[in-house]
PDB file of N, CA and C in Angstrom:
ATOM      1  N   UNK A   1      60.050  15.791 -54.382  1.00  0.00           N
ATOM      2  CA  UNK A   1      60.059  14.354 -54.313  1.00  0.00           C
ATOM      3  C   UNK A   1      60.298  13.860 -52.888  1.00  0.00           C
ATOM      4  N   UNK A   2      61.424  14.629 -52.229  1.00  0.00           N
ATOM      5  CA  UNK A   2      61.421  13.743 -50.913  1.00  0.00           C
ATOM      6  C   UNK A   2      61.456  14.911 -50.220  1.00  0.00           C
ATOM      7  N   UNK A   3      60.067  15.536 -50.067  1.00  0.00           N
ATOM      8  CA  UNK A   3      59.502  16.508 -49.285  1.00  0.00           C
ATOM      9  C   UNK A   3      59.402  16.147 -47.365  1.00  0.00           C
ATOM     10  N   UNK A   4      59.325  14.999 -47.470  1.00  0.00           N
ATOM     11  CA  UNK A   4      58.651  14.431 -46.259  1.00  0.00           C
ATOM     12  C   UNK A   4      60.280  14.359 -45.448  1.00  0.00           C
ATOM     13  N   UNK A   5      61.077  14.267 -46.228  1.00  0.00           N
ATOM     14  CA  UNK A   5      62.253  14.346 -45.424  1.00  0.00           C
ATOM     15  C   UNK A   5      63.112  15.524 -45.115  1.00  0.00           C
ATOM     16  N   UNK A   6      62.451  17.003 -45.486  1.00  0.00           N
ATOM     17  CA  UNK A   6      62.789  18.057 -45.396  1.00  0.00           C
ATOM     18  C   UNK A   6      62.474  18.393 -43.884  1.00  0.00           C
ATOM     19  N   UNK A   7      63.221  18.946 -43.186  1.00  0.00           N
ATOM     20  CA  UNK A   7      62.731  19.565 -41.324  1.00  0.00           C
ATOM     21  C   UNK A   7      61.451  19.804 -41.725  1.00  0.00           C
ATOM     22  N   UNK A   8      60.550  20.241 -41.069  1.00  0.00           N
ATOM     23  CA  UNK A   8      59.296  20.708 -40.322  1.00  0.00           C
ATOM     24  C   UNK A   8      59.358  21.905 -39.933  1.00  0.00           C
ATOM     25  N   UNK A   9      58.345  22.607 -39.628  1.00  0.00           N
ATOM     26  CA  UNK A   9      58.290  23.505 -38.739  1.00  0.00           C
ATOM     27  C   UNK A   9      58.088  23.418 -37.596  1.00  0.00           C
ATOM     28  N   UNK A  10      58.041  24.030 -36.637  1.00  0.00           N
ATOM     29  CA  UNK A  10      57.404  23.596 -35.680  1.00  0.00           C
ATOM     30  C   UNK A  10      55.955  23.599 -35.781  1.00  0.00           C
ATOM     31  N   UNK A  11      55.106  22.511 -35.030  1.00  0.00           N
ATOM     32  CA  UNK A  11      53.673  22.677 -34.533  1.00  0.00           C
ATOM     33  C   UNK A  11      53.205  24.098 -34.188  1.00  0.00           C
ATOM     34  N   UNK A  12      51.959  24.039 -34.713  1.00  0.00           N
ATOM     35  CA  UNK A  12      51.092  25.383 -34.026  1.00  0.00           C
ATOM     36  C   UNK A  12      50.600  24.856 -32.070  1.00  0.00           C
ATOM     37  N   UNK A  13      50.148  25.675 -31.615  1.00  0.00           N
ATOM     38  CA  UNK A  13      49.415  25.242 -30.938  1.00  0.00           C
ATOM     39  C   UNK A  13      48.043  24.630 -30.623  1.00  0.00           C
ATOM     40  N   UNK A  14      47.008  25.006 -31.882  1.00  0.00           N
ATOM     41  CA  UNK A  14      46.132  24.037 -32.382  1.00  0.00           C
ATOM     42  C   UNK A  14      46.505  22.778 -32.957  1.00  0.00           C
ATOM     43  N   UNK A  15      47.327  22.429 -33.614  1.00  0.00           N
ATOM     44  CA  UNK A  15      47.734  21.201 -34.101  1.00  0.00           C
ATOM     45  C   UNK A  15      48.459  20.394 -32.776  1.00  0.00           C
ATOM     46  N   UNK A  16      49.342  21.052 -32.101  1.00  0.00           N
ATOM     47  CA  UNK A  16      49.604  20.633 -31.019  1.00  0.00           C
ATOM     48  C   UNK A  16      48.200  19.725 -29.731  1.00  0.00           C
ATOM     49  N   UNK A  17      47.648  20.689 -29.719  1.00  0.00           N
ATOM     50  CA  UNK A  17      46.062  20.351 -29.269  1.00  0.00           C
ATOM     51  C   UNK A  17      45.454  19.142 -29.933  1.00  0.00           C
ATOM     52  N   UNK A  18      45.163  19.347 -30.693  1.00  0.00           N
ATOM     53  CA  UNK A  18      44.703  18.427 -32.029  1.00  0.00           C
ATOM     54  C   UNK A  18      45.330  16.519 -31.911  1.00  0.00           C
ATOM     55  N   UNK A  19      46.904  17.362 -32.228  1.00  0.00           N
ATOM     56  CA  UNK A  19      47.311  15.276 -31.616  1.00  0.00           C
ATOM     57  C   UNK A  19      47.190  14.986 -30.337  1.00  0.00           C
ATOM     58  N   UNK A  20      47.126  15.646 -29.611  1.00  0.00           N
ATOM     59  CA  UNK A  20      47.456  15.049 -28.649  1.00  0.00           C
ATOM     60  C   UNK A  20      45.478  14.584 -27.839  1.00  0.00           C
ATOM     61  N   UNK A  21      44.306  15.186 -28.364  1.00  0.00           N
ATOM     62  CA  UNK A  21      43.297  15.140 -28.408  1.00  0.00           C
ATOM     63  C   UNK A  21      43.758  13.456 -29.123  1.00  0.00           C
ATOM     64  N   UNK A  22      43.782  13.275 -30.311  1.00  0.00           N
ATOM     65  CA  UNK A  22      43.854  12.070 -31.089  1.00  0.00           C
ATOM     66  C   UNK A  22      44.570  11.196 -30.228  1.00  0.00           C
ATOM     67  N   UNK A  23      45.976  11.518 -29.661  1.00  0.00           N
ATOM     68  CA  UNK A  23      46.202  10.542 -28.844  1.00  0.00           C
ATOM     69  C   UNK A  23      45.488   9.984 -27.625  1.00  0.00           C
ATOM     70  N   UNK A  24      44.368  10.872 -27.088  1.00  0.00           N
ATOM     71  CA  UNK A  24      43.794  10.382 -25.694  1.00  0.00           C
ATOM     72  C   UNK A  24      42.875   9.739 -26.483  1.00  0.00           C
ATOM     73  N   UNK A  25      41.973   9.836 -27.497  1.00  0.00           N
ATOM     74  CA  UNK A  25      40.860   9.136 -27.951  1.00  0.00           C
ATOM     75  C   UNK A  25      41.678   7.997 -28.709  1.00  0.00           C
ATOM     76  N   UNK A  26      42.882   7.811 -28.866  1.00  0.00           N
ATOM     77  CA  UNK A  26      43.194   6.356 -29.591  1.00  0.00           C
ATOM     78  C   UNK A  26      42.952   5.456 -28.347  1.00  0.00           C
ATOM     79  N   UNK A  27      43.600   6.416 -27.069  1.00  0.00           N
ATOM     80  CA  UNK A  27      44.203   5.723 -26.119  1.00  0.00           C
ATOM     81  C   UNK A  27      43.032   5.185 -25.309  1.00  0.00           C
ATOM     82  N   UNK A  28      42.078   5.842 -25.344  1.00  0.00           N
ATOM     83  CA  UNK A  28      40.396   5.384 -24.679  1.00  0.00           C
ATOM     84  C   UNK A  28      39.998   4.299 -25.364  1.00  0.00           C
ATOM     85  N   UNK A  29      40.332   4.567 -26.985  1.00  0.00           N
ATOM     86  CA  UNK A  29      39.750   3.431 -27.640  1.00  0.00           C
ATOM     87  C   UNK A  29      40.345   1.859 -27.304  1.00  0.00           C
ATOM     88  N   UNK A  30      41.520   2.040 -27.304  1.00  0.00           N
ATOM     89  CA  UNK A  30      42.542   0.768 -26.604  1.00  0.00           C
ATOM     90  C   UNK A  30      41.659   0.122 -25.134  1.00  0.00           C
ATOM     91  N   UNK A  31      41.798   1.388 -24.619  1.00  0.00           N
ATOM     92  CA  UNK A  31      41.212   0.844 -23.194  1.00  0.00           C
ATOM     93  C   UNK A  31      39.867   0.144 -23.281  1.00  0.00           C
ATOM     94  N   UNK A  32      39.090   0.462 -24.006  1.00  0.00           N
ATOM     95  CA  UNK A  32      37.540   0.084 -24.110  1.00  0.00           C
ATOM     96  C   UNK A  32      37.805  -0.983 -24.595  1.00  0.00           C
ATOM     97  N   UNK A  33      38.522  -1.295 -25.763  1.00  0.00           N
ATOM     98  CA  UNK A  33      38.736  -2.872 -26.463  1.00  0.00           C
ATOM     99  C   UNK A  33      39.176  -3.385 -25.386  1.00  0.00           C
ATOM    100  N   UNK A  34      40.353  -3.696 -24.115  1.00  0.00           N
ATOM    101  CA  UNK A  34      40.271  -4.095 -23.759  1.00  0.00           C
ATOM    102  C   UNK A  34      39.602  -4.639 -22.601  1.00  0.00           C
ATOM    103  N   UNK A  35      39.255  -3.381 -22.184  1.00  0.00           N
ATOM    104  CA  UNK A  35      37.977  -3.579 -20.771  1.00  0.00           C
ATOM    105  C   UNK A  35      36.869  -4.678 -21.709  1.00  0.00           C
ATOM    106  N   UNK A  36      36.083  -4.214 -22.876  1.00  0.00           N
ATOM    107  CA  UNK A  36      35.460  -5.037 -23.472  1.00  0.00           C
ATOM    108  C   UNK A  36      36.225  -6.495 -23.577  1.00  0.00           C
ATOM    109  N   UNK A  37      37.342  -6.305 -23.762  1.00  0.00           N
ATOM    110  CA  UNK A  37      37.626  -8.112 -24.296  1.00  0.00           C
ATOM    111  C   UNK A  37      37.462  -8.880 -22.916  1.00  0.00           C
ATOM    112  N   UNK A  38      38.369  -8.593 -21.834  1.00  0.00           N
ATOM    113  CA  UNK A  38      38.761  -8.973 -20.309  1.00  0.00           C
ATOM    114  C   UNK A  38      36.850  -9.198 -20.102  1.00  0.00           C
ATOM    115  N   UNK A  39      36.182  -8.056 -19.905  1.00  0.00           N
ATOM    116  CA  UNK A  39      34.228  -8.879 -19.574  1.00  0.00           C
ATOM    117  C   UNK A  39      33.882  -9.840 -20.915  1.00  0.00           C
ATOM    118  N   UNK A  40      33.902  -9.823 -21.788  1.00  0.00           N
ATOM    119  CA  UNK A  40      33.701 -11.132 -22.450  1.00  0.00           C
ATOM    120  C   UNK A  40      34.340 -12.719 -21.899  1.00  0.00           C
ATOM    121  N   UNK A  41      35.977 -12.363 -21.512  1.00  0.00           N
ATOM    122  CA  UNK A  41      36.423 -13.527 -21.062  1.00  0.00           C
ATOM    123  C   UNK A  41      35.707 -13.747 -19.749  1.00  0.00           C
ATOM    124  N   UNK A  42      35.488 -13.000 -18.952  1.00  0.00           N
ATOM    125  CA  UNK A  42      34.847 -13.192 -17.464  1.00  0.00           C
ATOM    126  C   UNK A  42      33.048 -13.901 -17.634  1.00  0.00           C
ATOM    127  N   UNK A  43      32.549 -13.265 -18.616  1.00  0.00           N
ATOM    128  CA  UNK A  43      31.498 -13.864 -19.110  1.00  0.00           C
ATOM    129  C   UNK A  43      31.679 -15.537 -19.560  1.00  0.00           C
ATOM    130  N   UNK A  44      32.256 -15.380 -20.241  1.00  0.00           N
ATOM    131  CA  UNK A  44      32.674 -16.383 -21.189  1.00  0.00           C
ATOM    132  C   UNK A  44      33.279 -17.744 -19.666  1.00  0.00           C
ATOM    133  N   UNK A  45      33.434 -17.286 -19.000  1.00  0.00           N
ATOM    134  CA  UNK A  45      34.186 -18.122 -17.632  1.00  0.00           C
ATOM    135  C   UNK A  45      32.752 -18.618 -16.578  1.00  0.00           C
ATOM    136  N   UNK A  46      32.178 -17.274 -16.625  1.00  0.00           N
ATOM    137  CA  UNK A  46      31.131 -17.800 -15.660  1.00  0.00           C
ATOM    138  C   UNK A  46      29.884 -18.544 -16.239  1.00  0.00           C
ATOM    139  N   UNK A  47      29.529 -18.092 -17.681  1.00  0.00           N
ATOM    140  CA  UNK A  47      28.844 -19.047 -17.970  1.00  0.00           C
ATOM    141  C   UNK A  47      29.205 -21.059 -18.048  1.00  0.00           C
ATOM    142  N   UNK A  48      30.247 -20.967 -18.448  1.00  0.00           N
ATOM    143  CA  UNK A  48      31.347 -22.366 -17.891  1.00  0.00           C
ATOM    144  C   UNK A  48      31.183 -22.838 -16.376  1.00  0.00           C
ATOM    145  N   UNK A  49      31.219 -21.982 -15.361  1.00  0.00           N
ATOM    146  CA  UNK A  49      31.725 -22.055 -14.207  1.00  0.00           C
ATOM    147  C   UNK A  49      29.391 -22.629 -13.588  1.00  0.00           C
ATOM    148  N   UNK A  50      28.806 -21.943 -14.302  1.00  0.00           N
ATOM    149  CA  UNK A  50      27.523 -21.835 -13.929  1.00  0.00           C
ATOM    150  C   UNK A  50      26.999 -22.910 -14.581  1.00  0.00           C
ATOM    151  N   UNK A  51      26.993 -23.530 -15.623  1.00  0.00           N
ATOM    152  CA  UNK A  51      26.718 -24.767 -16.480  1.00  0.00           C
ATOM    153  C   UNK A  51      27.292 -25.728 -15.786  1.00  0.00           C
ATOM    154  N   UNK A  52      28.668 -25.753 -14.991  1.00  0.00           N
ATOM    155  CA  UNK A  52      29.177 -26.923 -14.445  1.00  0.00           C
ATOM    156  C   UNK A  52      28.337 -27.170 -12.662  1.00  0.00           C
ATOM    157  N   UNK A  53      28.186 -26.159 -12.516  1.00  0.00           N
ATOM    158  CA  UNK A  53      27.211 -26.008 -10.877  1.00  0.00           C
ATOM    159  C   UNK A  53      26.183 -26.849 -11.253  1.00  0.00           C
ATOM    160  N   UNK A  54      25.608 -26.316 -12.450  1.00  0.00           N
ATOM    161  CA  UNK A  54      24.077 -26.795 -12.833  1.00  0.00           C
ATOM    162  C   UNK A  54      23.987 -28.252 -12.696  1.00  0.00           C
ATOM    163  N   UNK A  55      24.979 -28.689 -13.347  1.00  0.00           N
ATOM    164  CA  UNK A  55      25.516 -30.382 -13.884  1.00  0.00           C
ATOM    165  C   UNK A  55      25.301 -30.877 -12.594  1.00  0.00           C
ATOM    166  N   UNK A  56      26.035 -29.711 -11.423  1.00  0.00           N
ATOM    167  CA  UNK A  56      26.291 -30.800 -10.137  1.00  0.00           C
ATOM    168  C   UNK A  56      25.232 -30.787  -9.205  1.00  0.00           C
ATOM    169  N   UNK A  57      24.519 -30.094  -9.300  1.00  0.00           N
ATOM    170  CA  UNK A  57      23.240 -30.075  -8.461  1.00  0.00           C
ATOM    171  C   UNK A  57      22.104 -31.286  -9.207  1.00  0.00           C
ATOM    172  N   UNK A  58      22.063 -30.972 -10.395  1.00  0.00           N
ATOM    173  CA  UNK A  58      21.128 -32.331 -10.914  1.00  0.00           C
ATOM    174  C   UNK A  58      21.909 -33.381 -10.682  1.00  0.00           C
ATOM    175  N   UNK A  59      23.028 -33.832 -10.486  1.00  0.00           N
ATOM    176  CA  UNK A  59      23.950 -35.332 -10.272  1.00  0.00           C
ATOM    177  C   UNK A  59      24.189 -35.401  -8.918  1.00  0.00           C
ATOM    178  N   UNK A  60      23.978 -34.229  -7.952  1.00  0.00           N
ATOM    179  CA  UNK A  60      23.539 -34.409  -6.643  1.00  0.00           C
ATOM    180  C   UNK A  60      21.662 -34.561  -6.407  1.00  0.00           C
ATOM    181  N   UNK A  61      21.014 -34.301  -6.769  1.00  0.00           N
ATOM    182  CA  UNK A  61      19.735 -34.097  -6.535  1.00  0.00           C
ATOM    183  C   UNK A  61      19.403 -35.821  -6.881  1.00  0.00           C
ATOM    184  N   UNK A  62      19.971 -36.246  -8.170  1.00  0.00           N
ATOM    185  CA  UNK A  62      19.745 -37.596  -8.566  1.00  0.00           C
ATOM    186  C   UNK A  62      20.309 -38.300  -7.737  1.00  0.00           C
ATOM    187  N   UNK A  63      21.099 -37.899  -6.827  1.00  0.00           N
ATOM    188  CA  UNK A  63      21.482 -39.327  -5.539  1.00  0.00           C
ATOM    189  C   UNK A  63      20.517 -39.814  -4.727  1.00  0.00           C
ATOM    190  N   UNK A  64      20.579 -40.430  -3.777  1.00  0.00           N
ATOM    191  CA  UNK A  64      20.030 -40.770  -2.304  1.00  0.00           C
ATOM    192  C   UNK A  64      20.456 -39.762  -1.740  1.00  0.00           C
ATOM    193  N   UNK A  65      19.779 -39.740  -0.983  1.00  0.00           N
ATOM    194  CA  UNK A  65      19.936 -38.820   0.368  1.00  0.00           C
ATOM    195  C   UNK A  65      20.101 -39.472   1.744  1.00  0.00           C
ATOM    196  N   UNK A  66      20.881 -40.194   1.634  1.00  0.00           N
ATOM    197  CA  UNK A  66      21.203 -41.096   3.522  1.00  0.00           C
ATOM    198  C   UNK A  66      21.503 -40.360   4.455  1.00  0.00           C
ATOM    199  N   UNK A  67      21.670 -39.145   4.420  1.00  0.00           N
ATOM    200  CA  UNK A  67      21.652 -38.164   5.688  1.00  0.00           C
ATOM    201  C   UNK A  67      20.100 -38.165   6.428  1.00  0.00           C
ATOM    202  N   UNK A  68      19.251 -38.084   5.279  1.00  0.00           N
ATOM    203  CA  UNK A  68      18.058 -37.726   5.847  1.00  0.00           C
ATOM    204  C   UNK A  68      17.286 -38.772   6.038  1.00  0.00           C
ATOM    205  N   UNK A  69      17.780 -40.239   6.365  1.00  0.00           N
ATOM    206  CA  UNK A  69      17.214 -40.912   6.912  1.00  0.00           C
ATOM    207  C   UNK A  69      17.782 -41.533   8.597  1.00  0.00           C
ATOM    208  N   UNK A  70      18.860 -40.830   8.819  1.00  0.00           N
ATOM    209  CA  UNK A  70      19.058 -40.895   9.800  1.00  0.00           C
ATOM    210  C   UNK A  70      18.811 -39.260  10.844  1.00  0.00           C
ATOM    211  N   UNK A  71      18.263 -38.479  10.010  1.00  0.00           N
ATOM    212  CA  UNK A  71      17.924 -37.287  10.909  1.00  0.00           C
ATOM    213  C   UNK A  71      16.053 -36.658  10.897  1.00  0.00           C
ATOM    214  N   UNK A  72      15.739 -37.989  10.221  1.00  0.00           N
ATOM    215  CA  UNK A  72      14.357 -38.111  10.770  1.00  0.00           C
ATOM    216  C   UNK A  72      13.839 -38.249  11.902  1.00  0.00           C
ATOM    217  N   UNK A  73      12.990 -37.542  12.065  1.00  0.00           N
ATOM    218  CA  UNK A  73      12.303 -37.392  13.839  1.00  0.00           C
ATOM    219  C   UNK A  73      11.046 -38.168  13.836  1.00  0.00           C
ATOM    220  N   UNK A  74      11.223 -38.910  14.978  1.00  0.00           N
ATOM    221  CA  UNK A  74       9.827 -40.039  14.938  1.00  0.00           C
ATOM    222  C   UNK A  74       8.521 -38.540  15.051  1.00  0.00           C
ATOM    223  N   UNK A  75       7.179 -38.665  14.605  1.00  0.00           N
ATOM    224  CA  UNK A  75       6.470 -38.201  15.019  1.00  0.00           C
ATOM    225  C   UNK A  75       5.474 -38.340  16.158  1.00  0.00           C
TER     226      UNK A  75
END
């Protein structure tokens, strides 16, 4: 009944191998979720950051341009 609370043996050295294999591939997996999450947010930023440029070049383009009537060259 309460087997699980009886000592252990010790680990083999394949089983030894074994977790600690499982622990580097949990631990890759962690890393990848987050490398993956962190480029989504960076994505997720520059498309924001690139939509707002866009905005400002058409709301600059739609102005006057009074620079370039004073740096006109007679011909």
């Amino acid at each position: 009944m309460f087997e699980y609370l009886s000592p252990r043996s010790l680990a083999t050295p394949q089983e030894v191998i074994e977790y600690l294999e499982l622990q580097q591939a949990a631990q890759d997996f962690r890393l990848e979720l987050e490398h993956r999450a962190k480029l989504g947010a960076y994505y997720q930023w520059y498309d924001q950051v690139s939509a707002e440029n866009r905005r400002d070049l058409e709301q600059m383009q739609a102005e006057a341009n009074l620079l370039a009537w004073f740096s006109r060259r007679s011909a």
